[in-house]
Protein backbone atom coordinates (compact mmCIF):
# COMPACT_ATOMS: atom_id res chain seq x y z
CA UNK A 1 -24.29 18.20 75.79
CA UNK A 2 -26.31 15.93 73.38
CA UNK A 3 -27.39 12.92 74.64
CA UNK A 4 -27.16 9.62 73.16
CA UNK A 5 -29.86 9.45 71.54
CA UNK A 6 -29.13 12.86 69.79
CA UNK A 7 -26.31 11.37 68.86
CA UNK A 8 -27.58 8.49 67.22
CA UNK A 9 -30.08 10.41 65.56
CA UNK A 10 -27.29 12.84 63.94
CA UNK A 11 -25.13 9.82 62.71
CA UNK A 12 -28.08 8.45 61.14
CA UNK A 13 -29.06 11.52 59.13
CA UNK A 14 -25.09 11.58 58.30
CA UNK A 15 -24.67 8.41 56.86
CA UNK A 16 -28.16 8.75 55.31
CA UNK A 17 -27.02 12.22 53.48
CA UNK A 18 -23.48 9.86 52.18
CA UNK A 19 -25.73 7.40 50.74
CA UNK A 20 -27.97 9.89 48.84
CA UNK A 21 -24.75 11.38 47.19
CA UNK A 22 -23.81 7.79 46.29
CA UNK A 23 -26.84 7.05 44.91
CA UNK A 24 -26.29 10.38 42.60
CA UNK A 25 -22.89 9.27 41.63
CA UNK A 26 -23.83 6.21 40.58
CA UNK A 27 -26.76 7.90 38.65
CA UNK A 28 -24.64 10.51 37.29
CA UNK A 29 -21.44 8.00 36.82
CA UNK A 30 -22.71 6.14 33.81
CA UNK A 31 -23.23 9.57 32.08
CA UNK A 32 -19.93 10.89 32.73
CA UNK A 33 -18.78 7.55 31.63
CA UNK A 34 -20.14 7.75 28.14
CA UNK A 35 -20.17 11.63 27.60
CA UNK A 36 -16.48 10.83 26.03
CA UNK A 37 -17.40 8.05 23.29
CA UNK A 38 -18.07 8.55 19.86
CA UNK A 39 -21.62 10.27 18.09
CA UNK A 40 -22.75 7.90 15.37
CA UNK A 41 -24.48 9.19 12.02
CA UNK A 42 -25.64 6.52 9.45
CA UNK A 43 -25.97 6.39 5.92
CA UNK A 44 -27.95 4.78 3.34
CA UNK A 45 -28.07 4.88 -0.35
CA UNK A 46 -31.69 4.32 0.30
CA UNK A 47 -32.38 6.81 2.31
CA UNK A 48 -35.45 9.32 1.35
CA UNK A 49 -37.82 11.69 3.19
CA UNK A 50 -36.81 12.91 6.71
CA UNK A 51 -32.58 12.58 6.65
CA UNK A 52 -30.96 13.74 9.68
CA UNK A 53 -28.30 10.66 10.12
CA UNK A 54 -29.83 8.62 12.95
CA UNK A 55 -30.53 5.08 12.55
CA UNK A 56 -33.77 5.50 11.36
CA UNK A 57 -33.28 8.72 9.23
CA UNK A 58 -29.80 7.97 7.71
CA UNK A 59 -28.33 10.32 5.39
CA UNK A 60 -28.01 8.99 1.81
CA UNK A 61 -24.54 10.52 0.95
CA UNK A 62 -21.03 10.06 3.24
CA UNK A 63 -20.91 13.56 2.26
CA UNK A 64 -23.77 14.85 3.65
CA UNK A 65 -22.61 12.42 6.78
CA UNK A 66 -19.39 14.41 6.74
CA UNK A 67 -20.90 17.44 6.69
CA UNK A 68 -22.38 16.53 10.12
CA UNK A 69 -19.62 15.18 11.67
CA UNK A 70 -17.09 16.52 13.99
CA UNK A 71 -13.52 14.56 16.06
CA UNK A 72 -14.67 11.17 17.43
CA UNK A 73 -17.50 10.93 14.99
CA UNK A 74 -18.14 7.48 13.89
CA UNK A 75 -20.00 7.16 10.44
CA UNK A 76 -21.78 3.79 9.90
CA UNK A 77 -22.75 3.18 6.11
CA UNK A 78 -25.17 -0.04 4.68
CA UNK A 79 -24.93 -1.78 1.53
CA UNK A 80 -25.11 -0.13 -1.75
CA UNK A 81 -22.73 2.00 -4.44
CA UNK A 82 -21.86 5.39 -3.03
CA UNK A 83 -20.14 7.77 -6.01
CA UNK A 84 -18.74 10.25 -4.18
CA UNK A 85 -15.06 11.20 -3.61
CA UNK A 86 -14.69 11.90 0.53
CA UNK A 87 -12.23 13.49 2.79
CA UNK A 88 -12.55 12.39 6.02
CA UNK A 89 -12.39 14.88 8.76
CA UNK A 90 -9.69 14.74 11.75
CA UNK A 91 -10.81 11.99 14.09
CA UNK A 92 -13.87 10.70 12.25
CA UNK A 93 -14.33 7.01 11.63
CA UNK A 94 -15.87 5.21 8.63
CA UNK A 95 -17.41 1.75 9.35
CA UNK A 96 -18.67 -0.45 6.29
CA UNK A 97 -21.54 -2.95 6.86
CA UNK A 98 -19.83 -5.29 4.90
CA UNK A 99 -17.04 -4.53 2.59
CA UNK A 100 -17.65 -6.20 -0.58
CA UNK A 101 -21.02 -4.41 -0.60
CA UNK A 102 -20.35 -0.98 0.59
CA UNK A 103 -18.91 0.28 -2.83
CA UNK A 104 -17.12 4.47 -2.28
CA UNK A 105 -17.03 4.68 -6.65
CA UNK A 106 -14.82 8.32 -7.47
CA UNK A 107 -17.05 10.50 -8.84
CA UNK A 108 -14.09 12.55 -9.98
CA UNK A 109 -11.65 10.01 -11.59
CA UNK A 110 -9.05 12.30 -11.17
CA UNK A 111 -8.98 12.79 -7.53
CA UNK A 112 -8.42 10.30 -4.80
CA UNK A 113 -11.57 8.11 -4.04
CA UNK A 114 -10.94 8.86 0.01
CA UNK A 115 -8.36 11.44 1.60
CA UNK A 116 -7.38 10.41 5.21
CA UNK A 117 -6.63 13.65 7.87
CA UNK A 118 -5.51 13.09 11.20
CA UNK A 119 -6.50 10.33 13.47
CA UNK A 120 -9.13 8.79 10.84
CA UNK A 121 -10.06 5.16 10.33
CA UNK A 122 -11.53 3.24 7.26
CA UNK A 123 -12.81 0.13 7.61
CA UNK A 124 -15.38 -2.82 6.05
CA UNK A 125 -15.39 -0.59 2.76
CA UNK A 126 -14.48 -1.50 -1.09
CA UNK A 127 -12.77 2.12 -2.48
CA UNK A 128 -12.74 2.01 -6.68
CA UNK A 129 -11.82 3.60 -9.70
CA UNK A 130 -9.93 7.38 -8.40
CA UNK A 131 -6.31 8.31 -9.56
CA UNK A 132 -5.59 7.07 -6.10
CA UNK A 133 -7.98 5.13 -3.84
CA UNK A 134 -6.70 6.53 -0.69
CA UNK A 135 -4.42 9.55 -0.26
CA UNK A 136 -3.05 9.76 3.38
CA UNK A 137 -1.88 13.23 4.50
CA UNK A 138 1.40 14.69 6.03
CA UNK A 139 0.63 14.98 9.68
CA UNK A 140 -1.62 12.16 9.36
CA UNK A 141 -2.28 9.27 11.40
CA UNK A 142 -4.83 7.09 10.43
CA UNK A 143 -6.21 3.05 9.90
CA UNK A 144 -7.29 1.14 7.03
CA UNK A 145 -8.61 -2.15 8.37
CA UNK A 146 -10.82 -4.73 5.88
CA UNK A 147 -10.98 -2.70 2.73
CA UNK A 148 -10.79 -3.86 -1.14
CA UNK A 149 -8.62 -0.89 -2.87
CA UNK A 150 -9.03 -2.01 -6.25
CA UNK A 151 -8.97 -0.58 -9.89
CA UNK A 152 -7.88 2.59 -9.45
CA UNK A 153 -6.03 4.72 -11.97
CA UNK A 154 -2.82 5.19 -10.10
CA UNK A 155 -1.58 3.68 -6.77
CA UNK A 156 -4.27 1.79 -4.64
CA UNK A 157 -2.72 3.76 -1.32
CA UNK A 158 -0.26 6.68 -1.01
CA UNK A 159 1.37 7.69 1.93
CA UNK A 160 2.56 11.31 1.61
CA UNK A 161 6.38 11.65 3.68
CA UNK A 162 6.61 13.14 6.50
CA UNK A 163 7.77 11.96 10.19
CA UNK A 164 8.45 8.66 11.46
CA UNK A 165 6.90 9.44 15.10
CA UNK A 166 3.63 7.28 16.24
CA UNK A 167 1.51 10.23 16.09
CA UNK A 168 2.48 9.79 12.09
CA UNK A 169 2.26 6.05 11.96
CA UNK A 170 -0.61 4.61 9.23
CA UNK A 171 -1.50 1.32 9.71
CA UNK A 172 -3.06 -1.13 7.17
CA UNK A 173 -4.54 -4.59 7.60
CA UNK A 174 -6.25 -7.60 6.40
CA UNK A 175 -7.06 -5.90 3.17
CA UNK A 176 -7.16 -6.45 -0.69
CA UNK A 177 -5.26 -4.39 -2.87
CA UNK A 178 -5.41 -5.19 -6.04
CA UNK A 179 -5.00 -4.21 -9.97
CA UNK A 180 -4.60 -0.42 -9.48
CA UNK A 181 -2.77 1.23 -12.24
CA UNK A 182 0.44 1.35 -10.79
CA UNK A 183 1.29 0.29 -7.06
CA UNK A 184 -0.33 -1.44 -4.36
CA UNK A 185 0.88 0.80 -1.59
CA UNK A 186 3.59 3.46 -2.34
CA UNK A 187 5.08 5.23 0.63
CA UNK A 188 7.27 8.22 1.52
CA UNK A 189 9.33 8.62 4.77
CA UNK A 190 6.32 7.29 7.54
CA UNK A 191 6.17 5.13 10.61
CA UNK A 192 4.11 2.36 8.77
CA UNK A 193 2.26 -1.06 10.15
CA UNK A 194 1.27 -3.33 7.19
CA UNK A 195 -0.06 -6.71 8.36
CA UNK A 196 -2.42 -9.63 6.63
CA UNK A 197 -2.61 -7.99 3.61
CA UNK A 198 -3.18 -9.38 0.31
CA UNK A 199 -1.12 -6.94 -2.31
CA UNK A 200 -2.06 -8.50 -5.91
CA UNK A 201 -1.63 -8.02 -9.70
CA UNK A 202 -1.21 -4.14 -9.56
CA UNK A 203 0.57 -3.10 -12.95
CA UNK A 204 3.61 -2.01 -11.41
CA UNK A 205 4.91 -2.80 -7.81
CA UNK A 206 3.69 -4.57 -5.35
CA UNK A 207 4.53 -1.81 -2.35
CA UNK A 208 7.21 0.93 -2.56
CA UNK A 209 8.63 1.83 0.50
CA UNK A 210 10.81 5.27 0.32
CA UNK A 211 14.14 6.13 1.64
CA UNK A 212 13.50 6.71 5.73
CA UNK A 213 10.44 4.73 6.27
CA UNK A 214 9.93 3.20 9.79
CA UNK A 215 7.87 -0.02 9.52
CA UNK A 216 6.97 -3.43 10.47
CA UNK A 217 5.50 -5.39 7.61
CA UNK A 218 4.24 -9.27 8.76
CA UNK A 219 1.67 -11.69 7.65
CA UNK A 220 1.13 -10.29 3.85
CA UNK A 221 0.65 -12.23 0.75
CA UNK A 222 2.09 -10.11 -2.34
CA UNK A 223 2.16 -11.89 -5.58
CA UNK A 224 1.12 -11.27 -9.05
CA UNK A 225 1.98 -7.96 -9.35
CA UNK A 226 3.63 -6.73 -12.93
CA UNK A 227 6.89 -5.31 -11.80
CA UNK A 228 8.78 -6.12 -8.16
CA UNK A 229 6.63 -7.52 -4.91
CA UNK A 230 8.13 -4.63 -3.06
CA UNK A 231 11.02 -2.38 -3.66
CA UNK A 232 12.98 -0.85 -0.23
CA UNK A 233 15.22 1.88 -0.20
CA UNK A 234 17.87 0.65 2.49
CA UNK A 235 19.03 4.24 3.51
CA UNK A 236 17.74 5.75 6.99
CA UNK A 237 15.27 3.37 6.67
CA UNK A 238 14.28 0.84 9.81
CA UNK A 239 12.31 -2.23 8.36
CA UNK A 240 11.43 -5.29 9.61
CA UNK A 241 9.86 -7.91 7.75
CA UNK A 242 8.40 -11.56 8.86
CA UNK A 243 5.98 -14.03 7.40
CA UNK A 244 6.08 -12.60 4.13
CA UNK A 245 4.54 -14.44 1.09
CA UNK A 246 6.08 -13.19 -2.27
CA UNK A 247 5.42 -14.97 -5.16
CA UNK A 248 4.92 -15.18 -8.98
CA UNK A 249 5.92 -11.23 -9.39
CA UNK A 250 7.28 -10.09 -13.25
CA UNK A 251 10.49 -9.16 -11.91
CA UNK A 252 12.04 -9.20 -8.09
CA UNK A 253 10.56 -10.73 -4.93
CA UNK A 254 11.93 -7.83 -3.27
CA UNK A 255 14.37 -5.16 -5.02
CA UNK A 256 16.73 -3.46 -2.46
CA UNK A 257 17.90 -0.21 -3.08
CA UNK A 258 21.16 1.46 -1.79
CA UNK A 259 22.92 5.00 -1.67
CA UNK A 260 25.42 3.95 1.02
CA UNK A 261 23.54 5.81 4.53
CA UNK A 262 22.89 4.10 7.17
CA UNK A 263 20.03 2.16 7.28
CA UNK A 264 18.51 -1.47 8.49
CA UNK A 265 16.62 -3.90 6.34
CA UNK A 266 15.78 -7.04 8.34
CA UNK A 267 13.93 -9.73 6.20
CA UNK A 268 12.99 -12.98 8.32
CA UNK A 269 10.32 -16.03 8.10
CA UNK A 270 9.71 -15.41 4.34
CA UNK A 271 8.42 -17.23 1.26
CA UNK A 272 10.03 -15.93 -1.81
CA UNK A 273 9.67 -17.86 -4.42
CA UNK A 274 8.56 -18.31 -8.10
CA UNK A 275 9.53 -14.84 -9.09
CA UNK A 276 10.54 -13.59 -12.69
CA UNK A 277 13.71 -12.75 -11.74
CA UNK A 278 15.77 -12.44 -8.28
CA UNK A 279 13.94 -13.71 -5.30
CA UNK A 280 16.09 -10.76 -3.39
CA UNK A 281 17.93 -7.88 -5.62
CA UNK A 282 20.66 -5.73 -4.55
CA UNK A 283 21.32 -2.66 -6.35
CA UNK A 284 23.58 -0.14 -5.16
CA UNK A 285 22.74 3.60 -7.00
CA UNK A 286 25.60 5.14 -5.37
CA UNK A 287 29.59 4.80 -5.31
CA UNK A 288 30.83 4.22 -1.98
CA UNK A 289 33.69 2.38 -0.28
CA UNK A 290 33.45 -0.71 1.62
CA UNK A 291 30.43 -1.54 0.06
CA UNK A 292 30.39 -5.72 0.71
CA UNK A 293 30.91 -4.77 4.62
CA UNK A 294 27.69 -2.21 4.26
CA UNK A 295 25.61 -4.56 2.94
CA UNK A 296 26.07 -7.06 5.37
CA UNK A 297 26.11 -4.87 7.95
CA UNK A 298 22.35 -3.66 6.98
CA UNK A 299 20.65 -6.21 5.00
CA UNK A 300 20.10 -9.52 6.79
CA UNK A 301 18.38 -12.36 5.79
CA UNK A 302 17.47 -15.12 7.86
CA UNK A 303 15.05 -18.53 8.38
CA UNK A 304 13.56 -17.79 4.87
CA UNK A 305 12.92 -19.88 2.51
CA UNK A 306 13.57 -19.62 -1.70
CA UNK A 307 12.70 -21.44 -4.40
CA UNK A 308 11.65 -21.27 -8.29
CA UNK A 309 13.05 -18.04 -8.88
CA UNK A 310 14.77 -17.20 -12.33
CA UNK A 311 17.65 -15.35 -11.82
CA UNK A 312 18.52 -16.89 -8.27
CA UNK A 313 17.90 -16.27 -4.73
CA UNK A 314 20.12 -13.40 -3.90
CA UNK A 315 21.55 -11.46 -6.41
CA UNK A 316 25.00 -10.14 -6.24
CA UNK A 317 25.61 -6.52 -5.78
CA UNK A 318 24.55 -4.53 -9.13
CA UNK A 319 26.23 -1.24 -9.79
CA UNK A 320 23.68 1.54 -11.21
CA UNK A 321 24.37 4.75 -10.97
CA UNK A 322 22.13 8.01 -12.09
């Protein structure tokens, strides 16, 4: 039998054995921990010499940047005037320094300035003069946060259809789009977040949102813009809108569009006022029966507030069929 002081001596190498694996763990922990996160590669359109995309070595194109960079890449670029037209790779980020300085110019005017894959993010950046300035792909989820879309040929974002899941949803926020050739935003069937956005003198619409489009639109100022703030198509659609500033557009605050599916347009807590025509339009493209009933049924209006507009407030129902 051991005696006690064999035992003593064997509990004490026991708990002294636990405490070296703790110590490793909380060694090794911290690694683990951060194995996960992002790489980083930086760029600078003053880069020269040496250029392997660390922070003292930046690369001086996002392309050569993208070259390098795999999912959960983060790409950080400084100040200057990048021409360069850039697809960004499934789950890479792009972070601006600062977004009125950090200039993506198309280098082929007739492509998109950036395309946005899967899981992708865009943020702090200004994105000029491309048919598009941002093409977002089918089976695409992705961010634009804090960006100036401005001047490009045709819309300042498009959203290619497809799905209405959240692995599909495209957000966009706090950001400037304004005087692209024809829309602001223009949409297809998507889940869609568009929040504290300023959507300005574009020479057509303000934001199109296609038939079957899932989204929550809040906080935006969209005014200025040649043609309608935003035009909706009502049918399998699910929109809710709140906060909304829509002023000073050439024709509707909002145009409403109709075939007779079922569908929910839910405009609350809006300004929509000053506008060329209607401050609400609502044209049905379709013949169907009970039509009064359907419209009430899935266009509501409520706590908003109109003024200054041409035509009226809310139109009555126009007939146009193709």
């Amino acid at each position: 039998m051991l005696n006690l002081s064999q035992k003593a001596s064997n509990i004490s190498k026991q708990k002294m054995t636990l405490l070296a694996v703790v110590i490793s763990l909380s060694v090794l922990l911290p690694i683990f921990a951060f194995s996960s996160h992002s790489s980083k590669i930086y760029v600078d359109n003053d880069a020269s010499g040496d250029q392997d995309g660390s922070a003292s070595h930046p690369y001086k194109t996002i392309g050569a940047a993208m070259d390098k960079a795999d999912n959960d890449t983060e790409i950080h670029i400084s100040k200057g005037t990048y021409k360069e037209n850039v697809e960004i790779k499934k789950g890479v980020e792009i972070y601006g320094s600062d977004r009125d300085k950090v200039i993506i110019k198309a280098k082929h005017e007739k492509d998109a300035v950036i395309v946005m894959n899967d899981d992708t993010k865009i943020n702090k950046v200004t994105i000029e003069e491309g048919r598009n300035g941002i093409w977002v792909e089918k089976k695409a989820g992705a961010s634009i946060i804090n960006c100036v879309i401005k001047d490009n040929k045709r819309n300042g974002i498009q959203i290619a259809s497809d799905g209405t899941g959240k692995e599909r949803q495209v957000y966009i926020s706090d950001s400037l789009i304004k005087n692209n050739g024809d829309n602001g935003i223009y949409a297809g069937k998507r889940k869609l977040s568009i929040t504290e956005n300023e959507i300005i003198k574009n020479k057509a619409d303000g934001l199109i949102l296609e038939a079957g489009v899932s989204a929550w639109m809040a906080d935006n100022s969209i005014r200025d813009n040649r043609f309608s703030g935003v035009k909706m198509t009502l049918d399998g659609s699910k929109i809710w809108t709140k906060n909304n500033s829509i002023r000073y557009n050439g024709r509707e605050g909002i145009e409403v569009n109709f075939y007779g599916g079922a569908g929910r347009i839910d405009i609350a807590k809006s300004k929509i006022v000053s506008n060329n025509r209607y401050g609400i339009a609502r044209v049905q493209r379709s013949n169907f029966a009970n039509s009064a009933a359907l419209w009430g049924q899935n266009l509501t209006v409520s706590q908003s507030e109109f003024w200054g507009n041409k035509n009226g407030d809310i139109s009555g129902i126009f007939h146009i069929y193709n």
